[in-house]
Protein backbone atom coordinates (compact mmCIF):
# COMPACT_ATOMS: atom_id res chain seq x y z
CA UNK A 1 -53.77 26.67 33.63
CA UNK A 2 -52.60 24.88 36.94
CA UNK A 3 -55.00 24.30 38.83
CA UNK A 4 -53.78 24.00 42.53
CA UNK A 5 -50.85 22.16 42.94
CA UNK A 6 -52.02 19.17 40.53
CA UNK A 7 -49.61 16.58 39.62
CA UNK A 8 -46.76 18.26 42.36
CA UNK A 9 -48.59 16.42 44.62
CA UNK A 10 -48.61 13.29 43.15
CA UNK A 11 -44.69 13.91 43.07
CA UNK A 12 -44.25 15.08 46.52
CA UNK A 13 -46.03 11.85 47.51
CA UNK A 14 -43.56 9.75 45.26
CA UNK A 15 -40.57 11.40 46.56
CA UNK A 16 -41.61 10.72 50.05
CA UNK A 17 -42.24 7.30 49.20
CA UNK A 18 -38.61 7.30 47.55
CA UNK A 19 -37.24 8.05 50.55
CA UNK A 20 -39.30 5.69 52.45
CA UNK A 21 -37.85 3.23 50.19
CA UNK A 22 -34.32 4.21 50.16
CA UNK A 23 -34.32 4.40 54.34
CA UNK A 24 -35.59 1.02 54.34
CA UNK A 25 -33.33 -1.15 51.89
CA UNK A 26 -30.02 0.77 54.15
CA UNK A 27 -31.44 -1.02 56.85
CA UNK A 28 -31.81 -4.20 55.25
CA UNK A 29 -28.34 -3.69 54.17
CA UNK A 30 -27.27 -3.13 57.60
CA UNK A 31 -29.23 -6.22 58.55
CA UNK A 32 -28.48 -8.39 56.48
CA UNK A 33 -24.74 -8.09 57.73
CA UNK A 34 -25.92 -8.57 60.93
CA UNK A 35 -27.57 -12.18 59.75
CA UNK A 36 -25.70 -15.19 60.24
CA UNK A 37 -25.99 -18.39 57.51
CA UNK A 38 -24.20 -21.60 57.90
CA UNK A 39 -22.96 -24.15 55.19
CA UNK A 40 -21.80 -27.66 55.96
CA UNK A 41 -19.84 -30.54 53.91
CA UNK A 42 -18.85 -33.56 54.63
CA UNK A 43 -21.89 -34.68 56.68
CA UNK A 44 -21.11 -31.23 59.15
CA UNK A 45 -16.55 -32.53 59.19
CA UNK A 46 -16.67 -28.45 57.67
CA UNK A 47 -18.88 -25.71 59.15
CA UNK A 48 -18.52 -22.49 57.23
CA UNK A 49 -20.50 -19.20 58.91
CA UNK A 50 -21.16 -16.10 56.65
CA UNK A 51 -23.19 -13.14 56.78
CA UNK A 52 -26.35 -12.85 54.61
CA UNK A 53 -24.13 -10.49 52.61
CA UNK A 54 -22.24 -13.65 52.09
CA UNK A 55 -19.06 -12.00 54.33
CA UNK A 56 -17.20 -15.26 55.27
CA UNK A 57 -16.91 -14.95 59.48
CA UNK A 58 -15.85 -17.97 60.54
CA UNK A 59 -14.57 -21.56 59.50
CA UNK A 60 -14.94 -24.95 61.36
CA UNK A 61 -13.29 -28.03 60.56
CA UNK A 62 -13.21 -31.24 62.37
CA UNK A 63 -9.51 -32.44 63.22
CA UNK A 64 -10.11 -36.02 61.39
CA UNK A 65 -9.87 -34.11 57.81
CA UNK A 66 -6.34 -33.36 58.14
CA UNK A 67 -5.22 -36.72 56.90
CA UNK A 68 -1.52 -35.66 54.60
CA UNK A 69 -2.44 -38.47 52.23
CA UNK A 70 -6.10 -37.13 52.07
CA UNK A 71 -5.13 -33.06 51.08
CA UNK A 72 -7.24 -32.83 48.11
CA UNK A 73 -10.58 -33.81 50.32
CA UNK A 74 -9.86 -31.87 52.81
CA UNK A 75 -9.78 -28.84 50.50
CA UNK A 76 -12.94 -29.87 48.81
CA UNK A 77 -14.65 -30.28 51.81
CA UNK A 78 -13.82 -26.80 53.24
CA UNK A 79 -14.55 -25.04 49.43
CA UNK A 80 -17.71 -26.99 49.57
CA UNK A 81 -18.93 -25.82 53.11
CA UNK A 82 -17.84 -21.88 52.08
CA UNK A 83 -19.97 -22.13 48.87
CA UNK A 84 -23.08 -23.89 50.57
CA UNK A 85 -22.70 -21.05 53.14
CA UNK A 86 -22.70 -18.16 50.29
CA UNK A 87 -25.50 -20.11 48.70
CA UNK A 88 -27.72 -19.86 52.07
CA UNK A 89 -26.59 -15.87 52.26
CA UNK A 90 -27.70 -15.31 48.47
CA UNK A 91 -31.33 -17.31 49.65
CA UNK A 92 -31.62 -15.19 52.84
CA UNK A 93 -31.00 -11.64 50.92
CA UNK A 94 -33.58 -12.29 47.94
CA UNK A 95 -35.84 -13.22 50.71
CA UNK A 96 -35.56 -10.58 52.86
CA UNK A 97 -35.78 -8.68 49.54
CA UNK A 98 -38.48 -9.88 48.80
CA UNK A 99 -40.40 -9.32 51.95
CA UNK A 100 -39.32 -5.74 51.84
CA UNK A 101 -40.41 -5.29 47.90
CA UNK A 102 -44.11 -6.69 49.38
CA UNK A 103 -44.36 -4.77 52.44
CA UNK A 104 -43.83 -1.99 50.33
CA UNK A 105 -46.22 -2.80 47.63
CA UNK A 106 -43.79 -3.16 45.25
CA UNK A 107 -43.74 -5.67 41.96
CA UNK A 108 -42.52 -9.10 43.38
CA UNK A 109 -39.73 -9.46 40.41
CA UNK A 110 -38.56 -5.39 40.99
CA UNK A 111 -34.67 -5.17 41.62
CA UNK A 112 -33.11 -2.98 44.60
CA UNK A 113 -30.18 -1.70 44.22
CA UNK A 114 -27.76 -4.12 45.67
């Protein structure tokens, strides 16, 4: 009836290939923490630095914001810098996913888990 080993090594080939997979998105996980973005507002007054995991790692804002009568910019500016930064970090994951999904001859639209 079996002849050989058949279709166990069509898995055996898929399992190694699973773990192929699986070794490379924890690196890209590891990288991706390691890669900085940067998002700006009020023409670069508010520099906001994240990790492509979108980690918020550091916060720069220009001394002239701080004007009392002027709170409410100030705070826009600053949220507006931390979400263009989180933006750039969601871009810079789906491409690095995305590089990773071709490399590995994967469907361009398949979803890794994270």
């Amino acid at each position: 009836m079996l002849k050989g080993l058949g279709g166990l090594g069509d898995m055996a080939k898929m399992m190694k290939k699973a773990q192929e997979m699986q070794g490379r998105v924890t690196q890209l996980q590891e990288d991706l923490g390691a890669m900085m973005v940067t998002g700006t507002a009020g023409a670069g007054l508010v520099t906001a630095t994240a990790t492509a995991k979108g980690e918020l790692t550091g916060l720069e804002i220009d001394p002239s914001i701080f004007v009392p009568s002027e709170k409410e910019v100030a705070e826009d500016l600053i949220l507006a810098a931390i979400k263009d930064a989180q933006v750039k970090a969601n871009e810079r994951m789906q491409s690095e996913m995305a590089k990773l999904t071709e490399e590995m001859g994967l469907p361009a639209d398949m979803k890794l888990p994270f």
